[in-house]
Protein backbone atom coordinates (compact mmCIF):
# COMPACT_ATOMS: atom_id res chain seq x y z
CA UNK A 1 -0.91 11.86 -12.28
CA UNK A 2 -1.68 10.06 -9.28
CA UNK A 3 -1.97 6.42 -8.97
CA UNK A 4 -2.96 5.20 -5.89
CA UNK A 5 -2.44 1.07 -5.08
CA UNK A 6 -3.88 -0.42 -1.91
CA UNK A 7 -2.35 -3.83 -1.52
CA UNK A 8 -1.65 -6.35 0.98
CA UNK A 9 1.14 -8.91 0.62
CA UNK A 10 2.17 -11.84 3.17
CA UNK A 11 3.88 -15.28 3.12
CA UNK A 12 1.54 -17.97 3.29
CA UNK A 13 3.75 -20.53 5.14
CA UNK A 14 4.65 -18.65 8.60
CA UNK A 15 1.54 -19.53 10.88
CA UNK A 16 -1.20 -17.46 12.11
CA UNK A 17 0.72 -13.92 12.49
CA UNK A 18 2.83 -12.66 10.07
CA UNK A 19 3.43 -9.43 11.50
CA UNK A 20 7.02 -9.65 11.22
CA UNK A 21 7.06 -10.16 8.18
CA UNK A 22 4.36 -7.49 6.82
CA UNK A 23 6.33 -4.95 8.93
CA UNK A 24 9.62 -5.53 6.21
CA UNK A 25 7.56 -4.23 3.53
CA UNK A 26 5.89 -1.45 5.48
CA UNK A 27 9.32 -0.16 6.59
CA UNK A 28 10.61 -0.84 2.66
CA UNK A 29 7.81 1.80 1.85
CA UNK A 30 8.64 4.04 4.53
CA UNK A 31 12.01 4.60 3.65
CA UNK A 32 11.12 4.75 0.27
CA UNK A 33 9.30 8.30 0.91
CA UNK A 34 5.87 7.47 -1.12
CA UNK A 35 2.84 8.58 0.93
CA UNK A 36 1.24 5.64 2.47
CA UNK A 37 -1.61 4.87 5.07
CA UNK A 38 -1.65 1.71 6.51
CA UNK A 39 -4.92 0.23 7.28
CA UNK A 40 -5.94 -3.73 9.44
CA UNK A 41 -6.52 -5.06 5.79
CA UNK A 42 -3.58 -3.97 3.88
CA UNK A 43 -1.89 -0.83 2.94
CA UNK A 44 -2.27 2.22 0.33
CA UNK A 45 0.56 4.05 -1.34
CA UNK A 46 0.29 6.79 -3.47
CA UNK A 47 2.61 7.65 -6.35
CA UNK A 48 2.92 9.83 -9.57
CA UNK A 49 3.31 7.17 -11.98
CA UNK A 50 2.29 2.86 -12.67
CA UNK A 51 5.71 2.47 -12.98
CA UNK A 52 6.97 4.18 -9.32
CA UNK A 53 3.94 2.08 -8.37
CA UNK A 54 5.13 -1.39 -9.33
CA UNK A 55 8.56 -0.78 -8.30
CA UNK A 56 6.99 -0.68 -4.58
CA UNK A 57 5.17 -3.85 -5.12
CA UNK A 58 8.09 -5.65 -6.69
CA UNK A 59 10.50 -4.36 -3.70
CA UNK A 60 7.90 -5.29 -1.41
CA UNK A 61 8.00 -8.68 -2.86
CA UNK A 62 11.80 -8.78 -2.97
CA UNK A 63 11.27 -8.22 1.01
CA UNK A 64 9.49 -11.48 1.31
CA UNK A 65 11.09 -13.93 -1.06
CA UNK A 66 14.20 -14.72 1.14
CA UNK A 67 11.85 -15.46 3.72
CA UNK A 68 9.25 -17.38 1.53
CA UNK A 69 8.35 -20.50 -0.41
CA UNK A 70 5.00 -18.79 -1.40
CA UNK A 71 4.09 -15.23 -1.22
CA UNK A 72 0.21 -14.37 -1.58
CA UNK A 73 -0.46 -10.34 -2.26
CA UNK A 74 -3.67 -9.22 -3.79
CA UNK A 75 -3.46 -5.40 -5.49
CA UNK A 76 -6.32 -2.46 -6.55
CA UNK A 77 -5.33 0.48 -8.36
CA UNK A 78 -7.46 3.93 -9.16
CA UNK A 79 -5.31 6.02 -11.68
CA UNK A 80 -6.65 9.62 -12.37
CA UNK A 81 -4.65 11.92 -14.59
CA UNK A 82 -3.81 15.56 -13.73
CA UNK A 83 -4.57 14.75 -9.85
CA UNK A 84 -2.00 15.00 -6.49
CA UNK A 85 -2.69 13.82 -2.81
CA UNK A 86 -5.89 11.75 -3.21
CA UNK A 87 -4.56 9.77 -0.73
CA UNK A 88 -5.86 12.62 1.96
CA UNK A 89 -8.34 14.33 -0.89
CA UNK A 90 -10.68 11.43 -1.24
CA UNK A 91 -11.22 11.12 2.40
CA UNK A 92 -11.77 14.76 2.74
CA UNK A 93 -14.34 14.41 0.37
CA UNK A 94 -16.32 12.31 2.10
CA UNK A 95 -15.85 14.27 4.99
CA UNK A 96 -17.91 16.99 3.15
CA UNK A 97 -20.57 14.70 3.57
CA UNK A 98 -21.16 13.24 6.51
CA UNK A 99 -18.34 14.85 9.16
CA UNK A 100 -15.19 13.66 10.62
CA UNK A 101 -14.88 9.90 10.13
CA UNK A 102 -12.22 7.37 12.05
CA UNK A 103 -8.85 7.36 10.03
């Protein structure tokens, strides 16, 4: 299974750059060894299960809360059975298409 989760999460209550504090969670998922692209707009993980999925989100959360009175994420997931590294795959696919694109 693959179940890939493109999310962005941020507290709302730290001014106009919150790089500081996005950079906890992308170094939580780092360490954590799940394969991840990071992108202006938010960041997608890939994983072989929901669960191993909302683990990440809930330490990513667990990242921000100390920090935090209010914590604003928004989450998409695509779920396909019986698939590995769509994360690169899907791009690739596209690249079939039309030729190299900017990643």
């Amino acid at each position: 299974m693959s179940v890939l989760m493109e999310f962005a999460m941020f507290p709302t209550d730290k001014g106009e750059s919150v790089s500081e504090y996005v950079s906890k969670v992308i170094d939580m998922i780092k360490k954590s060894g799940v394969s991840y692209k990071l992108s202006p707009m938010g960041t997608t993980i890939e994983t072989e299960s929901m669960q191993e999925a909302l683990e990440i989100l809930n330490k990513a959360y667990k990242e921000l809360e100390p920090f935090s009175n209010r914590v604003y994420s928004n989450v998409k997931f695509d779920i396909r059975k019986n698939k590995k590294n769509r994360l690169k795959q899907k791009i690739a696919s596209i690249e079939k298409h039309i030729g190299e694109v900017n990643k």
